[in-house]
C-alpha atoms as a PDB file:
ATOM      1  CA  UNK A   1     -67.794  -8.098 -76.672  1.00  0.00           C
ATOM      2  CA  UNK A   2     -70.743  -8.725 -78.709  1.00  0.00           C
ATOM      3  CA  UNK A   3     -70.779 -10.185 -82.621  1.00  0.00           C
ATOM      4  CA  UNK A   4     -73.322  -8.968 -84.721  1.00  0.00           C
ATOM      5  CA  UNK A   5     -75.601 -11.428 -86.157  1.00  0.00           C
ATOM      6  CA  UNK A   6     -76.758 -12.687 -89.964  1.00  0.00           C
ATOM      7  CA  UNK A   7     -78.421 -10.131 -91.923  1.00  0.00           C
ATOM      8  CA  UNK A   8     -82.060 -10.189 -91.444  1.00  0.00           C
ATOM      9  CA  UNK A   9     -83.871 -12.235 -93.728  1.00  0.00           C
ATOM     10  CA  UNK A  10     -87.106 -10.909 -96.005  1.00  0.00           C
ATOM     11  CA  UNK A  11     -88.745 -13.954 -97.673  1.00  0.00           C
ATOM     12  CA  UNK A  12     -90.348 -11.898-100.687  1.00  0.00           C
ATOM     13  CA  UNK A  13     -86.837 -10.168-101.668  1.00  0.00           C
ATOM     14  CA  UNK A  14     -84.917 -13.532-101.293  1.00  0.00           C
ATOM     15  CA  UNK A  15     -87.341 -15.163-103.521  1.00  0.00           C
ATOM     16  CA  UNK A  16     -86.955 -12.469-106.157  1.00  0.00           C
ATOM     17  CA  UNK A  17     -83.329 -12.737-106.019  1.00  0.00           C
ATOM     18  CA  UNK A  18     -83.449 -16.683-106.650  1.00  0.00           C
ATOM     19  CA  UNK A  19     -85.740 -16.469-108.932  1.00  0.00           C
ATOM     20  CA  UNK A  20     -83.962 -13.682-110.914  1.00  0.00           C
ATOM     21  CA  UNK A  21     -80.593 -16.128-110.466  1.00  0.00           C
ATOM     22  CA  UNK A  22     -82.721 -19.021-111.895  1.00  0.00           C
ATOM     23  CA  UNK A  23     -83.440 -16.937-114.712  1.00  0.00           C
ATOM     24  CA  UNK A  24     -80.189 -15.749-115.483  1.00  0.00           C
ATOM     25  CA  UNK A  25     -78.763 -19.475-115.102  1.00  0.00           C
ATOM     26  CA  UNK A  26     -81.076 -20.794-117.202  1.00  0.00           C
ATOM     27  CA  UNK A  27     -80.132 -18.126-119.675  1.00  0.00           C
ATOM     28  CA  UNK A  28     -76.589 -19.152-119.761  1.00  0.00           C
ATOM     29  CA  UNK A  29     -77.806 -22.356-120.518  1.00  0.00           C
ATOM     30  CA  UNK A  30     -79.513 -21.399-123.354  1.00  0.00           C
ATOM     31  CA  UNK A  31     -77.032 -19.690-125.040  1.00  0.00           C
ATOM     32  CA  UNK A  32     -73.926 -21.878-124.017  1.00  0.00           C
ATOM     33  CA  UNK A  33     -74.199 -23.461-127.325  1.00  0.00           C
ATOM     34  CA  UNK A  34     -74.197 -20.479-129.210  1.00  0.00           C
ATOM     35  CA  UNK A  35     -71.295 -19.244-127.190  1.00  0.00           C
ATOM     36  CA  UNK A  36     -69.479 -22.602-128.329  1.00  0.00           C
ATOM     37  CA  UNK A  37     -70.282 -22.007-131.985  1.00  0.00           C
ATOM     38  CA  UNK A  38     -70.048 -18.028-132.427  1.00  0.00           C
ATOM     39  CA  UNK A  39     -67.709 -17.036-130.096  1.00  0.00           C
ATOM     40  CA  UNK A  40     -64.995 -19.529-129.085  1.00  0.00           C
ATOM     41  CA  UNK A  41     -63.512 -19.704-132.769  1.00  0.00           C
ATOM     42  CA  UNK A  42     -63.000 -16.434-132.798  1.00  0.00           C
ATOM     43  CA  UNK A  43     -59.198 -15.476-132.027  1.00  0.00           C
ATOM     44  CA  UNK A  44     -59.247 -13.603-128.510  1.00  0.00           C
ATOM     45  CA  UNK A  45     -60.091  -9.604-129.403  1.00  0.00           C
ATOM     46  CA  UNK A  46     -61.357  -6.345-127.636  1.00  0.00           C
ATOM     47  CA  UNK A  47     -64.627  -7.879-128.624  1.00  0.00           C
ATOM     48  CA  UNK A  48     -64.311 -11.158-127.577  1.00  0.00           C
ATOM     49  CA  UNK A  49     -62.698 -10.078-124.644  1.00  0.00           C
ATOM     50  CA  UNK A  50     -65.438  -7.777-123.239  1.00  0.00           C
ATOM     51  CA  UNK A  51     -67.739 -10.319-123.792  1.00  0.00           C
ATOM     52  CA  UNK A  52     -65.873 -12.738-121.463  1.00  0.00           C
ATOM     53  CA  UNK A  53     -66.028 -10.373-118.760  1.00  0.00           C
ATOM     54  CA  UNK A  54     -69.380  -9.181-119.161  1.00  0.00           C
ATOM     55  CA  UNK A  55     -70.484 -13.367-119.364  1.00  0.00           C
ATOM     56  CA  UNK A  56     -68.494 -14.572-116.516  1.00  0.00           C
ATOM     57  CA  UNK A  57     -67.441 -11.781-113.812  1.00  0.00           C
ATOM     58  CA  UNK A  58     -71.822 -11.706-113.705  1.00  0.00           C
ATOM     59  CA  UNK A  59     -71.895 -15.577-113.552  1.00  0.00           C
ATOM     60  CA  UNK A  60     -69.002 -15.951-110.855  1.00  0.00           C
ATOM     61  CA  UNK A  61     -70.586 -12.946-108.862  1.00  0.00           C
ATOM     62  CA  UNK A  62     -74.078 -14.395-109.163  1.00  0.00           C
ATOM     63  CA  UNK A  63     -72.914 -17.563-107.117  1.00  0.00           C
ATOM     64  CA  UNK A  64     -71.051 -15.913-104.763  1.00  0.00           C
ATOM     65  CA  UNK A  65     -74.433 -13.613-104.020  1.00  0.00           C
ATOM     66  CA  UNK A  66     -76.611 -15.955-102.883  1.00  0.00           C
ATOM     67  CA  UNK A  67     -73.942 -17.860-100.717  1.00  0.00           C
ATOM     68  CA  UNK A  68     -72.754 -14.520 -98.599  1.00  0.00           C
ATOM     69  CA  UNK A  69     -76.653 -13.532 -98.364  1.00  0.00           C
ATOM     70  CA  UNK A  70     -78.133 -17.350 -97.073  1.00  0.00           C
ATOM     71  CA  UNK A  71     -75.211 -17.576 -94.906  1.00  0.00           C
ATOM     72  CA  UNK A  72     -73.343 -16.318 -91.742  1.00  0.00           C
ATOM     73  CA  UNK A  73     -69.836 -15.369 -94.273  1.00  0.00           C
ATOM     74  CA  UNK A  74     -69.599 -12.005 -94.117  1.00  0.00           C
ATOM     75  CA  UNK A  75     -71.775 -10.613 -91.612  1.00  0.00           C
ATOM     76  CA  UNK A  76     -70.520 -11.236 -88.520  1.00  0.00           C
ATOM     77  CA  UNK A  77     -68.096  -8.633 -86.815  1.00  0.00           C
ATOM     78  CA  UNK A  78     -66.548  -8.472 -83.330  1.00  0.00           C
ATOM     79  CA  UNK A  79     -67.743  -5.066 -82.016  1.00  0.00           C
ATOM     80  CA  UNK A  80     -65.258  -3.902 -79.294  1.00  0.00           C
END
């Protein structure tokens, strides 16, 4: 039995993909406050609820990224 091991690691592309997080965190900074002012009053809609998923299933996925690509979860299988 052998387990496969992490994925293997290329410095340049996992700097890009922080840095491109960073961005996109600091974006959602940003704009939280608009969010608060703009959007939240508004009752819940098509609209409103499209932009919900669009805002959060990318935030939520964007945390989980970077913790299944700088760690073991995920990549290690039992090979029979």
């Amino acid at each position: 039995m052998s387990c496969l091991g992490p994925m293997p690691s290329f410095p340049l592309t996992d700097g890009a993909f922080l840095c491109d997080v960073a961005i996109l965190f600091y974006d959602y900074l940003l704009t939280f406050s608009a969010e608060v002012s703009y959007i939240w009053p508004q009752p819940l809609s098509l609209n409103t609820s499209l932009f919900y998923l669009n805002r959060y299933i990318s935030f939520v996925g964007n945390i989980a990224t970077p913790i299944l690509l700088f760690s073991d979860i995920g990549y290690s299988a039992e090979v029979r």
